[in-house]
C-alpha atoms as a PDB file:
ATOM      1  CA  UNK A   1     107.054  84.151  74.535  1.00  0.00           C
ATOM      2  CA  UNK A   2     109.687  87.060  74.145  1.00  0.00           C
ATOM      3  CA  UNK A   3     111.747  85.872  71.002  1.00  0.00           C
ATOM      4  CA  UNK A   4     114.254  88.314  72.477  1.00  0.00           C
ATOM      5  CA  UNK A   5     114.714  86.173  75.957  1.00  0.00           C
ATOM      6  CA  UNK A   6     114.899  83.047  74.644  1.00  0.00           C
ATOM      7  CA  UNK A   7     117.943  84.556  71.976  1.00  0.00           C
ATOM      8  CA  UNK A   8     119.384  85.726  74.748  1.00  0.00           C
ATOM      9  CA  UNK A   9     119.208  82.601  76.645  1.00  0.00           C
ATOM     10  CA  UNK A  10     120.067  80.074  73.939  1.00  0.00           C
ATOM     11  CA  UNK A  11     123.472  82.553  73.717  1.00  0.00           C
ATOM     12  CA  UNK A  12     124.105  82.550  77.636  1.00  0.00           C
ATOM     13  CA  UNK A  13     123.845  78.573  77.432  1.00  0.00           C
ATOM     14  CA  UNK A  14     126.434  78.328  74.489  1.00  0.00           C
ATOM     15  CA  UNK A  15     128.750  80.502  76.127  1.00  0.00           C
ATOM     16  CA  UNK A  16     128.802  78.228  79.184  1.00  0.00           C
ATOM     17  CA  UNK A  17     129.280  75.180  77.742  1.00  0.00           C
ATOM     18  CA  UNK A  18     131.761  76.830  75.663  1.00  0.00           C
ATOM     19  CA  UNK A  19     133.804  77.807  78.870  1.00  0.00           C
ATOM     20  CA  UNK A  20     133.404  74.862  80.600  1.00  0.00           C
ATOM     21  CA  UNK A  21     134.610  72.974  77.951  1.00  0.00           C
ATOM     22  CA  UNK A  22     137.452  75.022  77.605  1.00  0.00           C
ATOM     23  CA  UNK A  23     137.768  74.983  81.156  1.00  0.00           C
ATOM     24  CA  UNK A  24     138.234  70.674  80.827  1.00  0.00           C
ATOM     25  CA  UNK A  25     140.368  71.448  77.886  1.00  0.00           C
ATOM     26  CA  UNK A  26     143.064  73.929  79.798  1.00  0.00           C
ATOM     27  CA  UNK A  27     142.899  71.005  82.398  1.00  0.00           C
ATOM     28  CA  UNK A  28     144.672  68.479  79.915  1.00  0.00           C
ATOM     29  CA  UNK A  29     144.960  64.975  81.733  1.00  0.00           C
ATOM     30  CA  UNK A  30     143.879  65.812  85.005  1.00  0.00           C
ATOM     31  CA  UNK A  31     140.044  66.860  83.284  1.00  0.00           C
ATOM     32  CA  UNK A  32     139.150  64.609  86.150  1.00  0.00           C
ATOM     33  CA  UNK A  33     139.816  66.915  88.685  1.00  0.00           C
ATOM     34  CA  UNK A  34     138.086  69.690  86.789  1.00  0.00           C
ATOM     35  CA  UNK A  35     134.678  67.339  86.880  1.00  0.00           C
ATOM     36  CA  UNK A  36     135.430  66.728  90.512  1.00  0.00           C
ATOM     37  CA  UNK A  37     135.754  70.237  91.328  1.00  0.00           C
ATOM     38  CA  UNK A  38     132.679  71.960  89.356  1.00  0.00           C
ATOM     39  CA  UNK A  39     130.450  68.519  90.755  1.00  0.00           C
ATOM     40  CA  UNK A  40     131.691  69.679  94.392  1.00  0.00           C
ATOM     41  CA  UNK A  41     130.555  73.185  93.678  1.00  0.00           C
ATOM     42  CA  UNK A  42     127.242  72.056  92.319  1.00  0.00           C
ATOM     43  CA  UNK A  43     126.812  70.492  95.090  1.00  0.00           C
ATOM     44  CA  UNK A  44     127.559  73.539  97.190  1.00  0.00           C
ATOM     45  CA  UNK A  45     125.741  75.859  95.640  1.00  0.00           C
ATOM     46  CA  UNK A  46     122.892  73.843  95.935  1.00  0.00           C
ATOM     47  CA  UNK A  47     122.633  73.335  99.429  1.00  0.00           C
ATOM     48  CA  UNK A  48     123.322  77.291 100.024  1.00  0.00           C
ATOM     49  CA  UNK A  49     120.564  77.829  97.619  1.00  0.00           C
ATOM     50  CA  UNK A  50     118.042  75.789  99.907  1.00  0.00           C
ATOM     51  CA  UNK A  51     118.752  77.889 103.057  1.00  0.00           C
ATOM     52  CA  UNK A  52     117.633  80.913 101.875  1.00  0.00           C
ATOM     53  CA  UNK A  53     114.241  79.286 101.489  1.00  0.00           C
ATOM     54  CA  UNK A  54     113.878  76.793 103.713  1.00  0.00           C
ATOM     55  CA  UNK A  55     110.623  76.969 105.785  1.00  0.00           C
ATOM     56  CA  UNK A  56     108.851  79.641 103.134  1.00  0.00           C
ATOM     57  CA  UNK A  57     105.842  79.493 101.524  1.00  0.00           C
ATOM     58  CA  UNK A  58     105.849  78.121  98.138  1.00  0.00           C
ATOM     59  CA  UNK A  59     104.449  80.158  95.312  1.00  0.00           C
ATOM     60  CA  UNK A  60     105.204  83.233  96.949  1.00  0.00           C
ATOM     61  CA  UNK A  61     107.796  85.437  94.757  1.00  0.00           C
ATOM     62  CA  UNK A  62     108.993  87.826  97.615  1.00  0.00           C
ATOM     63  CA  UNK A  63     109.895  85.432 100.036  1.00  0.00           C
ATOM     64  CA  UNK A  64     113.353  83.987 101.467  1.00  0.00           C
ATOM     65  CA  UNK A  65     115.320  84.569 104.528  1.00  0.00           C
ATOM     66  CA  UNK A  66     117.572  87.697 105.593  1.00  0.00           C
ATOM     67  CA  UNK A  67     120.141  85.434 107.205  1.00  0.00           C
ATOM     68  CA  UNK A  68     123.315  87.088 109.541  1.00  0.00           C
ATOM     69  CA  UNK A  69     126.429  86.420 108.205  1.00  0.00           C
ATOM     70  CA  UNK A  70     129.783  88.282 109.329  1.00  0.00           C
ATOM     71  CA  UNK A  71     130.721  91.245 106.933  1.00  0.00           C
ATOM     72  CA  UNK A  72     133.504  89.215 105.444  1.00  0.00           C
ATOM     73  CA  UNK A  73     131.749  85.619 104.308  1.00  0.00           C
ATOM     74  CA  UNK A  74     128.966  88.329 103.209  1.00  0.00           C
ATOM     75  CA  UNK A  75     130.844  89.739 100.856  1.00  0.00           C
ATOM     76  CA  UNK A  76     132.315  85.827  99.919  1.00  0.00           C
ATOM     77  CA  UNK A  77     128.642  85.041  98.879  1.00  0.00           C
ATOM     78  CA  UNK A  78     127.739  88.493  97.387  1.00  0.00           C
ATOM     79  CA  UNK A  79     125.848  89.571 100.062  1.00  0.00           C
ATOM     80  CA  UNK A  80     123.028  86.974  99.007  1.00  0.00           C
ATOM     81  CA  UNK A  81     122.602  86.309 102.843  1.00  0.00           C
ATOM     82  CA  UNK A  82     120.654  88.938 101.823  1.00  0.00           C
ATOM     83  CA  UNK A  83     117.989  87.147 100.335  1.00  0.00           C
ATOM     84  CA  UNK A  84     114.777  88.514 100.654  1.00  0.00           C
ATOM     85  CA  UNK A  85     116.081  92.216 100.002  1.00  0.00           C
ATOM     86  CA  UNK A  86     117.226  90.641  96.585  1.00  0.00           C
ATOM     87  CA  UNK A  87     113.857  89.055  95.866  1.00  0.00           C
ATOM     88  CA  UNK A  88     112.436  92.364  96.546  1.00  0.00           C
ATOM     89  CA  UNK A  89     114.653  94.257  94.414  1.00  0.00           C
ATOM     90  CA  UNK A  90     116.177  91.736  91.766  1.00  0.00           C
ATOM     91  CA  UNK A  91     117.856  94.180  89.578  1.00  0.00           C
ATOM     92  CA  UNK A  92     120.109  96.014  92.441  1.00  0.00           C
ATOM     93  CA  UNK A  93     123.519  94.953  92.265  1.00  0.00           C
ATOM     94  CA  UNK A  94     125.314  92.883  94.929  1.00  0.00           C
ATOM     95  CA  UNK A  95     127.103  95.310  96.111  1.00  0.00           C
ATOM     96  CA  UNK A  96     124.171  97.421  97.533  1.00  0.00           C
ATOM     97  CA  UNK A  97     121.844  95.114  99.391  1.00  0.00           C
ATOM     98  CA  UNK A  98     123.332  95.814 102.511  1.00  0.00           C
ATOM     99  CA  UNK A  99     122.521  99.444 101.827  1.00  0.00           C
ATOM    100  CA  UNK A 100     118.815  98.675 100.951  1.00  0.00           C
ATOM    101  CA  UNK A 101     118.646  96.574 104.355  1.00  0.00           C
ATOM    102  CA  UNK A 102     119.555  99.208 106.464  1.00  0.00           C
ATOM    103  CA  UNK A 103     117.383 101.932 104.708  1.00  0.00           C
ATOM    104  CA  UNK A 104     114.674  99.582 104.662  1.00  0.00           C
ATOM    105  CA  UNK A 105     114.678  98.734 108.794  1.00  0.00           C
ATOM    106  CA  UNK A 106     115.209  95.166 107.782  1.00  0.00           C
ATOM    107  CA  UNK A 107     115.931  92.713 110.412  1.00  0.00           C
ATOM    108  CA  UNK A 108     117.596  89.404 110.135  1.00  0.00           C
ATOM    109  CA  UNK A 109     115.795  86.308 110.531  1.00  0.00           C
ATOM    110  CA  UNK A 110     118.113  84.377 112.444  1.00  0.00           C
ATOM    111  CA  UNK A 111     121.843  83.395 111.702  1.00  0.00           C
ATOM    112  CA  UNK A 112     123.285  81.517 108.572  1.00  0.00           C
END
């Protein structure tokens, strides 16, 4: 196991928690809210997760939908409509998937 990874992971977990308890902190009395809000976004980002995926083979690294998405809630989600381009190219940055989808004669798989 890369000693180095699981540093680095151990210090990306403590700096969440950190934050979000912060977060609850800067919140004061109405912490309540705060839980309500990052459960509701949980629960969002879960469910968007799932589409990108939904109907591919399991196992298989490189797989996950292309799905259309208007320029504008595109750039809202980082362009990860853009799924499979970002499986196939993890480390490119948000920013230029859409540019890797049009050099690559990508099409989309159907609509989001």
């Amino acid at each position: 196991m890369d000693e180095t990874l699981v540093r680095q992971t151990h210090i990306d977990g403590l700096v969440i928690c950190l934050i979000l308890s912060f977060s609850a902190y800067c919140f004061g009395r109405h912490w309540l809210m705060f839980a309500a809000l990052l459960m509701g976004r949980t629960l969002l980002v879960s469910l968007h997760d799932n589409v990108y995926h939904y109907g591919t083979p399991v196992g298989v690294a490189v797989s996950g939908h292309n799905l259309f998405m208007p320029k504008f809630f595109a750039t809202l989600v980082l362009n990860f409509n853009l799924h499979r381009i970002h499986h196939e190219h993890p480390n490119v940055p948000w920013i230029e998937l859409p540019d890797y989808f049009a050099r690559q004669s990508e099409t989309y798989d159907q609509n989001f």
